[in-house]
C-alpha atoms as a PDB file:
ATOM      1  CA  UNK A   1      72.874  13.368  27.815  1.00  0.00           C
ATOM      2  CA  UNK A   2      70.662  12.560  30.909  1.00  0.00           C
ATOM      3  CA  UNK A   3      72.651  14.973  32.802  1.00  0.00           C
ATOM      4  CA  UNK A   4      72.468  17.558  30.694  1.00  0.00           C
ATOM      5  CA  UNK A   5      68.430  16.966  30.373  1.00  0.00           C
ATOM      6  CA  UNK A   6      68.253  16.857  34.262  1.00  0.00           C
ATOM      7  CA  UNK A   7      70.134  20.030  34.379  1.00  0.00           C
ATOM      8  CA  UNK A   8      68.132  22.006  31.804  1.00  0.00           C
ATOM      9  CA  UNK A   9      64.456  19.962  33.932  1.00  0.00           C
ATOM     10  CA  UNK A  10      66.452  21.539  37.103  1.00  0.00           C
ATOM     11  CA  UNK A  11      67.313  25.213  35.679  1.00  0.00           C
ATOM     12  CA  UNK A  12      63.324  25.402  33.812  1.00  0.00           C
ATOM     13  CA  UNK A  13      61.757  24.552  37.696  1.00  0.00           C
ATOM     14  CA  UNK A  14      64.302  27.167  39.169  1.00  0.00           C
ATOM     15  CA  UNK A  15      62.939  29.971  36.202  1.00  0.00           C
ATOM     16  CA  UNK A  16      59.288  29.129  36.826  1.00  0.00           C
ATOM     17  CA  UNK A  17      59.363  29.298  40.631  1.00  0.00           C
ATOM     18  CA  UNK A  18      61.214  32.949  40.174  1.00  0.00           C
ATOM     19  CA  UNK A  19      58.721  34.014  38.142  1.00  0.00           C
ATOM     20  CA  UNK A  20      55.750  33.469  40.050  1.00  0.00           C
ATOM     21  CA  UNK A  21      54.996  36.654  42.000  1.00  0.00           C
ATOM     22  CA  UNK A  22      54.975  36.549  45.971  1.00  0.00           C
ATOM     23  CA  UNK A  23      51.628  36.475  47.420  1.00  0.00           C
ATOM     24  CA  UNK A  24      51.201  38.737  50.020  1.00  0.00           C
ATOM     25  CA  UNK A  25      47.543  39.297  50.554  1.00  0.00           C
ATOM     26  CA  UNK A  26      44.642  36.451  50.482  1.00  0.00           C
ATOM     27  CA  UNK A  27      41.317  37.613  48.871  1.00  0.00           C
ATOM     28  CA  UNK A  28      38.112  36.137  50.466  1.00  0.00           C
ATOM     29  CA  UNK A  29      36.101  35.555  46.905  1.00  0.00           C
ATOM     30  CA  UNK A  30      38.418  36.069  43.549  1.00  0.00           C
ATOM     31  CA  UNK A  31      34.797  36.429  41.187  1.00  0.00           C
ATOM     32  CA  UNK A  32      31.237  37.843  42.528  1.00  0.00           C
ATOM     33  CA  UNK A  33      28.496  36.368  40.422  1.00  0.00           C
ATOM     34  CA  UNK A  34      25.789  39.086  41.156  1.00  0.00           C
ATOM     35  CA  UNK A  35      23.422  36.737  38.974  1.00  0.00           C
ATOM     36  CA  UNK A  36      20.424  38.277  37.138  1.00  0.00           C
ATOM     37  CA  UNK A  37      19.364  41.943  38.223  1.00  0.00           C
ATOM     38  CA  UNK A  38      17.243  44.381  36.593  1.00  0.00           C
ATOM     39  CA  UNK A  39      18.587  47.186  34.639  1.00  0.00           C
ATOM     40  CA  UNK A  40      15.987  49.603  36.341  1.00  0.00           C
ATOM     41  CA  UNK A  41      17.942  48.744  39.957  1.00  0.00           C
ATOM     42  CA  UNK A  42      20.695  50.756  38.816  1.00  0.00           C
ATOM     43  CA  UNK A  43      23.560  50.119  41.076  1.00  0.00           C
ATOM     44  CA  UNK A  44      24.474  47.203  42.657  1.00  0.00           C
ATOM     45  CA  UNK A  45      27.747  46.705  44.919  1.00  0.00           C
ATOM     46  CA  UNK A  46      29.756  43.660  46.278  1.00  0.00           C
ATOM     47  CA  UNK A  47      32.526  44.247  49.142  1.00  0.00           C
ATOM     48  CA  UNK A  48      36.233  42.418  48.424  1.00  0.00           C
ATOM     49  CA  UNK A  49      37.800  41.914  51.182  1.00  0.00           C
ATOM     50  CA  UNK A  50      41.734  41.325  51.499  1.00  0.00           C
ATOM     51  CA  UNK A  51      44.199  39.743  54.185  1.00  0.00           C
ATOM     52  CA  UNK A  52      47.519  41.294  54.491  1.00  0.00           C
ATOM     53  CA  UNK A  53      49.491  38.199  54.816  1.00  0.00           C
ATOM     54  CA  UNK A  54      52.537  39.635  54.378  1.00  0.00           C
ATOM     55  CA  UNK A  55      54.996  40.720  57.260  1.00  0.00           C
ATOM     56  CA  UNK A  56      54.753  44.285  56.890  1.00  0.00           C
ATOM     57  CA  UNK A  57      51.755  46.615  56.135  1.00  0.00           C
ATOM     58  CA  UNK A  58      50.347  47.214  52.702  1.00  0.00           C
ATOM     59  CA  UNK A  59      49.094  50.508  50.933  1.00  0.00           C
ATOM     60  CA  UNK A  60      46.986  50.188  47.901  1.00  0.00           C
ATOM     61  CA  UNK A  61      48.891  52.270  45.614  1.00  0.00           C
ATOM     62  CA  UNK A  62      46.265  51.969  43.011  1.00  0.00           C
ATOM     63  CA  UNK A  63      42.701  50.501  41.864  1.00  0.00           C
ATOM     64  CA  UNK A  64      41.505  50.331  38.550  1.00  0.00           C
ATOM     65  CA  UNK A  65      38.243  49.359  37.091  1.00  0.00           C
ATOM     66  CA  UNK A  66      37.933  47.865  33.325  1.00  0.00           C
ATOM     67  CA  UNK A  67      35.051  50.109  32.593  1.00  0.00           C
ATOM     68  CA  UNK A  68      33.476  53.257  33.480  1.00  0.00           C
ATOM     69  CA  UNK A  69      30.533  51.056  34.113  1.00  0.00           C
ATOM     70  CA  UNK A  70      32.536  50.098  37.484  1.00  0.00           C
ATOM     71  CA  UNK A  71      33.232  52.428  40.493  1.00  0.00           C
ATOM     72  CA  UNK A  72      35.599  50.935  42.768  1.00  0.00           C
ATOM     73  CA  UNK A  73      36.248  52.590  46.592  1.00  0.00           C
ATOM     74  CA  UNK A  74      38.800  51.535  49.044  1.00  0.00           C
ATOM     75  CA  UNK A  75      40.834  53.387  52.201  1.00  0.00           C
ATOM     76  CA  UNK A  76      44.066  55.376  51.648  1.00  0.00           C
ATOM     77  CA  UNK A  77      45.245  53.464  55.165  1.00  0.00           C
ATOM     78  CA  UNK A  78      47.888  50.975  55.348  1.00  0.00           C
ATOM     79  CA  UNK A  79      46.855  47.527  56.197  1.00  0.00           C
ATOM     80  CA  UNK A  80      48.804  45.970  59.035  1.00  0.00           C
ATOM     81  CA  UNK A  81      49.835  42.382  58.793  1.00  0.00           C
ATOM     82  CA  UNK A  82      47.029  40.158  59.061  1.00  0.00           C
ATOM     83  CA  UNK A  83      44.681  42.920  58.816  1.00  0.00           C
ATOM     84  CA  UNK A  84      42.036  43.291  56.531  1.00  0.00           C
ATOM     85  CA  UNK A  85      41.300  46.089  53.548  1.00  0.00           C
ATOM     86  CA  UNK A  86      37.783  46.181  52.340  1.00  0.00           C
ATOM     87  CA  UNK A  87      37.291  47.161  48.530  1.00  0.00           C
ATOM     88  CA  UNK A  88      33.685  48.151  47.239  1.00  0.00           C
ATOM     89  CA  UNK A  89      33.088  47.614  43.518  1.00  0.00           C
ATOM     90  CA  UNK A  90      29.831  48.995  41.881  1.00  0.00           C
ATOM     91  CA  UNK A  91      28.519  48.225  39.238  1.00  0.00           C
ATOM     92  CA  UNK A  92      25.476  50.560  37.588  1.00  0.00           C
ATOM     93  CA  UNK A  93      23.360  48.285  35.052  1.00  0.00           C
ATOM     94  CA  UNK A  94      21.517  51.825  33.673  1.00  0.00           C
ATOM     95  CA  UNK A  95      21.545  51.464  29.836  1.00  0.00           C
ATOM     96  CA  UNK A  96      23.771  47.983  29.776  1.00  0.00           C
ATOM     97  CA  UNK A  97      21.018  45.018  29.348  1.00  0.00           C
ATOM     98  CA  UNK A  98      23.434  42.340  28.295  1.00  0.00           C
ATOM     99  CA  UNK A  99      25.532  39.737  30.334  1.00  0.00           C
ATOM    100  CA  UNK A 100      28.831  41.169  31.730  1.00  0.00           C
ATOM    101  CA  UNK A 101      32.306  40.541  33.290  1.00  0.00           C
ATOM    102  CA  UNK A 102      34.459  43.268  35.023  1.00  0.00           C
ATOM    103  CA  UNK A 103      37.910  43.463  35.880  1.00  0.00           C
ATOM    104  CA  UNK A 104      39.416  45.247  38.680  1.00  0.00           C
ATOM    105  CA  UNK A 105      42.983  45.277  39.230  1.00  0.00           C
ATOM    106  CA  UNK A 106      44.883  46.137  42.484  1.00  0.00           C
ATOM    107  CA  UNK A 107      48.308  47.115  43.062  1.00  0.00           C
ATOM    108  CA  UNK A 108      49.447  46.790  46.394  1.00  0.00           C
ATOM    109  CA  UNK A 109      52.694  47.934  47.438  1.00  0.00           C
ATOM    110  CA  UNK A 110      54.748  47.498  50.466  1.00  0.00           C
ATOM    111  CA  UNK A 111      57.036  50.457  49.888  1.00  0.00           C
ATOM    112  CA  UNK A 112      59.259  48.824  48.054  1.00  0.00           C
ATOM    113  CA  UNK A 113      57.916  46.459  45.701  1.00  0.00           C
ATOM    114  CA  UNK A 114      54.377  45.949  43.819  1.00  0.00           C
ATOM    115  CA  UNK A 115      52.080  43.185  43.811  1.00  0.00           C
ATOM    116  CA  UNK A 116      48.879  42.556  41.768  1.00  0.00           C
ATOM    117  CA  UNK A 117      45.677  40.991  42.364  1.00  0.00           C
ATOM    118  CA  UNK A 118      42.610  40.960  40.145  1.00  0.00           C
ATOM    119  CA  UNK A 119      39.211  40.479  41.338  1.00  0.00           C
ATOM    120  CA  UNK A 120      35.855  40.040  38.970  1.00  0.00           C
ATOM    121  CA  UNK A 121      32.236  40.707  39.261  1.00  0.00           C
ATOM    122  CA  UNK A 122      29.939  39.479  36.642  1.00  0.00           C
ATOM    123  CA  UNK A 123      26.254  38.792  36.369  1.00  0.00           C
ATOM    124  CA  UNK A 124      22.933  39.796  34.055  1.00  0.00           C
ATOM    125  CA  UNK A 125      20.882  42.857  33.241  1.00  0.00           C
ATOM    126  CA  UNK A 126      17.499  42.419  31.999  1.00  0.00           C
ATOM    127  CA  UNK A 127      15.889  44.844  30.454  1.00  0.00           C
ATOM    128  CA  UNK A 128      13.866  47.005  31.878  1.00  0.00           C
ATOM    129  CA  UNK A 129      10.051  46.844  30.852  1.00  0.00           C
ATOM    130  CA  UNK A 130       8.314  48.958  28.332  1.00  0.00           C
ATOM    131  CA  UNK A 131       4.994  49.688  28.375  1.00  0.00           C
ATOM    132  CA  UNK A 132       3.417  49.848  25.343  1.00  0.00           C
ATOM    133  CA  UNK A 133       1.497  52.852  24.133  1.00  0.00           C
ATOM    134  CA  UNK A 134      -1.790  52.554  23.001  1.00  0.00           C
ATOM    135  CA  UNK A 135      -2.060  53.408  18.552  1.00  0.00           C
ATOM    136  CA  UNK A 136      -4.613  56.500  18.689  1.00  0.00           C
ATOM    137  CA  UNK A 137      -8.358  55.999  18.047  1.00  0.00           C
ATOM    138  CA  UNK A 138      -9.780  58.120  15.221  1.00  0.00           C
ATOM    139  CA  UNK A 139     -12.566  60.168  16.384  1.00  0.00           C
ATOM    140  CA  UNK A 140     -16.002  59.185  16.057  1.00  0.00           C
ATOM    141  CA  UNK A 141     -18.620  62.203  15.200  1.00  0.00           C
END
């Protein structure tokens, strides 16, 4: 019985270290916490930066925001080993005075398999001020 429990302790470590997905590029900050911003700035940006640390160069096949609240930008180029990709997220707070947390996921590829990162940004819109309008005066005569 204990062999047959070390076996099956032996064959579950085996499963889990297959499953975990190789790690091929290092990101410099996993969430940006923009913190509070008014909604009348409009858009605000934070750079991701990414290490191939892989052995052979990495495309981004693809980049994909959670919302259409988020832009994300990035080069077409390869990234050499050891090199570094840049990826801009913005983020427009226009009409969206609320907390919030957005996704971005990345698929990198290095021609001939597909890794994944995801990186967040988060942060607070205030709303923007109103300015009150004044109740009209009746007329004096």
């Amino acid at each position: 019985m204990k062999k047959l429990m070390s076996l099956v302790f032996v064959v579950a470590i085996a499963i889990t270290a297959m499953a975990q997905e190789k790690k091929v590029v290092e990101v410099d900050n996993q969430t940006f916490d923009f913190g509070t911003v008014q909604e009348e700035v409009g858009k605000i940006t934070h750079v991701f930066n990414f290490k191939n640390i892989s052995v052979t160069p990495l495309s981004l096949k693809s980049v994909k925001a959670s919302c259409g609240c988020t832009t994300p930008q990035w080069s077409k180029e390869p990234v050499a080993p050891n090199k570094v990709a840049e990826i801009t997220v913005t983020y427009n707070t226009i009409g969206r005075p609320t907390a919030f947390h957005k996704s971005v996921t990345i698929v990198f590829t290095d021609g001939t398999a597909d890794y994944t990162e995801v990186v967040f940004i988060k942060g607070v819109v205030t709303p923007k001020a109103t300015t009150a309008v004044p109740a009209s005066q009746p007329e004096n005569k």
